[in-house]
C-alpha atoms as a PDB file:
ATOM      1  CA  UNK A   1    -165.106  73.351 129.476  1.00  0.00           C
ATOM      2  CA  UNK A   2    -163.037  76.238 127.985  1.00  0.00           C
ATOM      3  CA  UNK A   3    -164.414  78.275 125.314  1.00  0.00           C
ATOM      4  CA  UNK A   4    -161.751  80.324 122.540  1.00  0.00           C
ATOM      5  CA  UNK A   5    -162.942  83.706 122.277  1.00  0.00           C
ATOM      6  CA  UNK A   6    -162.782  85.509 119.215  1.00  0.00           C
ATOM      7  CA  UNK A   7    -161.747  89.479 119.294  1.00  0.00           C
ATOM      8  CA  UNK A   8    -164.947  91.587 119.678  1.00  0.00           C
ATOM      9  CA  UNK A   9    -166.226  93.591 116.943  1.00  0.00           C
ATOM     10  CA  UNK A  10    -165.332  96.973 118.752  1.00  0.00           C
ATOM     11  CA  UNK A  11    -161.875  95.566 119.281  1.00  0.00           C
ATOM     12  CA  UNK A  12    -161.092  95.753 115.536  1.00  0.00           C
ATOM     13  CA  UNK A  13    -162.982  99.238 115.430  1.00  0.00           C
ATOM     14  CA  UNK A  14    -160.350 100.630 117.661  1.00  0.00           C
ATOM     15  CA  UNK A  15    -157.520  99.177 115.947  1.00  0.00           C
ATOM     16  CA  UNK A  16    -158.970 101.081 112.683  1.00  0.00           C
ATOM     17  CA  UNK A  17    -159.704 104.229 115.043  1.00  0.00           C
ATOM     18  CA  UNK A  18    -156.324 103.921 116.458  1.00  0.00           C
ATOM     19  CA  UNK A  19    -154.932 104.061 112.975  1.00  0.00           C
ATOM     20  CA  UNK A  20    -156.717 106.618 111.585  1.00  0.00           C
ATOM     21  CA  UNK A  21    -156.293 108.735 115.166  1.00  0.00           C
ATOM     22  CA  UNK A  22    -152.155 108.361 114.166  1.00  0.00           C
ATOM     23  CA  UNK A  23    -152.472 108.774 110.823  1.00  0.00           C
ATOM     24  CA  UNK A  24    -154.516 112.637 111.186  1.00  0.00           C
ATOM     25  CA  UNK A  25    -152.649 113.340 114.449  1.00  0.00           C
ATOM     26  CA  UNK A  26    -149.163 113.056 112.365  1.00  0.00           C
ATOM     27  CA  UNK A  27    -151.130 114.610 109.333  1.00  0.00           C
ATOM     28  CA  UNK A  28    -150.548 111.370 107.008  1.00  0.00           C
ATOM     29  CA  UNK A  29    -152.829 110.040 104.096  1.00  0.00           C
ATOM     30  CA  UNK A  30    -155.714 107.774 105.738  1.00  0.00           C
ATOM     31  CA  UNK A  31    -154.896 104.426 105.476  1.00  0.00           C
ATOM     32  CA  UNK A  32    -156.105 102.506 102.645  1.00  0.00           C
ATOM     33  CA  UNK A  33    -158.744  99.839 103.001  1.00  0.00           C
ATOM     34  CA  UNK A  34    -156.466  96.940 102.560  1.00  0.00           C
ATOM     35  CA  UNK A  35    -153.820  98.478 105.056  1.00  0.00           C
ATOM     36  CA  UNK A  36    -156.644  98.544 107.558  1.00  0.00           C
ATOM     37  CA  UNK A  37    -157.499  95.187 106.842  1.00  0.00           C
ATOM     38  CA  UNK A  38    -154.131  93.968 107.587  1.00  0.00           C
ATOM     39  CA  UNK A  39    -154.386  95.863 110.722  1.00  0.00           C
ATOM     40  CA  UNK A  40    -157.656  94.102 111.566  1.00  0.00           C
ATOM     41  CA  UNK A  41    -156.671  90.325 110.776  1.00  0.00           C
ATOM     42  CA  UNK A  42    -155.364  89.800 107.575  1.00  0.00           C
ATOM     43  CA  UNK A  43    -156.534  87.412 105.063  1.00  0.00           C
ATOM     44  CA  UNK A  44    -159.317  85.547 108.028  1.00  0.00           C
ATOM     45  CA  UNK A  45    -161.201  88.729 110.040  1.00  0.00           C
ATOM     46  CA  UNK A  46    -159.819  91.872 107.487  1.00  0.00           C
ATOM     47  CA  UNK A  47    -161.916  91.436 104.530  1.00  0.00           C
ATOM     48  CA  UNK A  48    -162.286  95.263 102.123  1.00  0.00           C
ATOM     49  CA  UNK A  49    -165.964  94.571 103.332  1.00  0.00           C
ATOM     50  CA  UNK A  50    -165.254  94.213 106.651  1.00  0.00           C
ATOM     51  CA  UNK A  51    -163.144  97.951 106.874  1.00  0.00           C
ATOM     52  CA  UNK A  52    -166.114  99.987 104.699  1.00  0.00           C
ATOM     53  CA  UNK A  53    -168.518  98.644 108.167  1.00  0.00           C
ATOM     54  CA  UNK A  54    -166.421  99.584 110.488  1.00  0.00           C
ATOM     55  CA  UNK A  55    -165.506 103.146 109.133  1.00  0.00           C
ATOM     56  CA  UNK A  56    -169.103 103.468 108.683  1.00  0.00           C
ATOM     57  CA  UNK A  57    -169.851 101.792 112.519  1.00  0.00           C
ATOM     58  CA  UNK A  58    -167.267 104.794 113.948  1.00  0.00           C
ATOM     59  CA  UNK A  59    -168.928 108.024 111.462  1.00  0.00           C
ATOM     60  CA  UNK A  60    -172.245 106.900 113.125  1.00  0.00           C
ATOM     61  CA  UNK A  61    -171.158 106.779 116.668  1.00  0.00           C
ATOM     62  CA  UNK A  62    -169.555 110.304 115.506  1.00  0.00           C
ATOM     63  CA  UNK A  63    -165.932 109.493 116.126  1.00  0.00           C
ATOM     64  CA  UNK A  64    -164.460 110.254 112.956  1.00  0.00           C
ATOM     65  CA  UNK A  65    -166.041 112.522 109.624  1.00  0.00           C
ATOM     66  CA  UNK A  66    -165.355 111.128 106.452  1.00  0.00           C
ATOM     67  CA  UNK A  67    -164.837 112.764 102.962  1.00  0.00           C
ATOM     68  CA  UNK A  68    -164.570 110.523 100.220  1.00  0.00           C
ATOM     69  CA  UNK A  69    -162.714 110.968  96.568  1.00  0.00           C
ATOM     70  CA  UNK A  70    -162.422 108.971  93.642  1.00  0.00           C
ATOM     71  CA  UNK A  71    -158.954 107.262  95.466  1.00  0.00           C
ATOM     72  CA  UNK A  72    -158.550 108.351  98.735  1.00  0.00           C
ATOM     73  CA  UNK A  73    -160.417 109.954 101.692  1.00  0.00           C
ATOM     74  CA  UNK A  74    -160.167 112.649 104.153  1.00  0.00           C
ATOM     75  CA  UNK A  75    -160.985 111.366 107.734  1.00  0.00           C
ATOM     76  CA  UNK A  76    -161.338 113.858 110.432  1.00  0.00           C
ATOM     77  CA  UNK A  77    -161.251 113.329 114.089  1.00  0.00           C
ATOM     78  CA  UNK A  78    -164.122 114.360 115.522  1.00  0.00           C
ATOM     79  CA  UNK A  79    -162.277 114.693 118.908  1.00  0.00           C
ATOM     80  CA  UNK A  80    -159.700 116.780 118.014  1.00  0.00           C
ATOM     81  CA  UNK A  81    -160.584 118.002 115.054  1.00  0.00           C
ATOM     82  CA  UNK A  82    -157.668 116.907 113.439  1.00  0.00           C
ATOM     83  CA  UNK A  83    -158.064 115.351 109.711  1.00  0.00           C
ATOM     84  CA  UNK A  84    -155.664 112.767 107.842  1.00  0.00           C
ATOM     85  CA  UNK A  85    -154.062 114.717 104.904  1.00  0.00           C
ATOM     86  CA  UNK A  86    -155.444 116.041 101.906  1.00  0.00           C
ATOM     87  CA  UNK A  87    -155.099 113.842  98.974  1.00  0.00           C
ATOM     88  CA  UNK A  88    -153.558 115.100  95.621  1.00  0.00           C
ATOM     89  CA  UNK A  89    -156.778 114.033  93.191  1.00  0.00           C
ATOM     90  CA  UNK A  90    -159.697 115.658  94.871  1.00  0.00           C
ATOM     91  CA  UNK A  91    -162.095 114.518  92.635  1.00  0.00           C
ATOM     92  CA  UNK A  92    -165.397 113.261  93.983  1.00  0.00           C
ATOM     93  CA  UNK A  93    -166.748 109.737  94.463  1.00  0.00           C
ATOM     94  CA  UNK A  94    -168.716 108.562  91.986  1.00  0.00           C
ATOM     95  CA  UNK A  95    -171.364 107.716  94.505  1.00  0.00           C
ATOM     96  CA  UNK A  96    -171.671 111.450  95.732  1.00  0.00           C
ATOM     97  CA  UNK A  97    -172.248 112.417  92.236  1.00  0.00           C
ATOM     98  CA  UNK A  98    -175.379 113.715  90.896  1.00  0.00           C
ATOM     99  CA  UNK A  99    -177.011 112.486  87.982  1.00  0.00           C
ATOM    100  CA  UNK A 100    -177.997 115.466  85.586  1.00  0.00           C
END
């Protein structure tokens, strides 16, 4: 009996890697979420959801820093030491801010 295998989870991490690893190597704006789920599978395995775990899968295995803004982020390769460019609105994240 033959079995269909789906990609493996670390598959689609490396196509994100991959893309961010381009992206800071030619010093280009991170990809956006729903550019990286494109790059992942679409509408079926790329869900917005789907790309915040996997960036989050590759900071912990300390592959990649992130620095997050209000619309963009700054990923840097923890390899090289190369980062994706700086965006033009560097306000913070709501989530990083502190509550007086």
């Amino acid at each position: 009996m033959s079995r269909i295998i789906a990609a493996a989870p670390w598959e689609k991490d490396m196509n994100v890697y991959r893309a961010i690893y381009i992206a800071a190597d030619r010093g280009l704006p991170c990809p956006r979420a729903d550019d990286l789920a494109e790059i992942i599978g679409g509408e079926e395995g790329g869900a917005i959801s789907t790309t915040v775990l996997i960036m989050h899968r590759l900071e912990h295995r300390g592959l990649i820093q992130t620095e997050r803004y209000q619309r963009a982020r700054v990923v840097t390769i923890m390899e090289t030491g190369k980062r994706t460019a700086e965006p033009r609105c560097k306000t913070p994240h709501w989530r990083s801010m502190r509550v007086a």
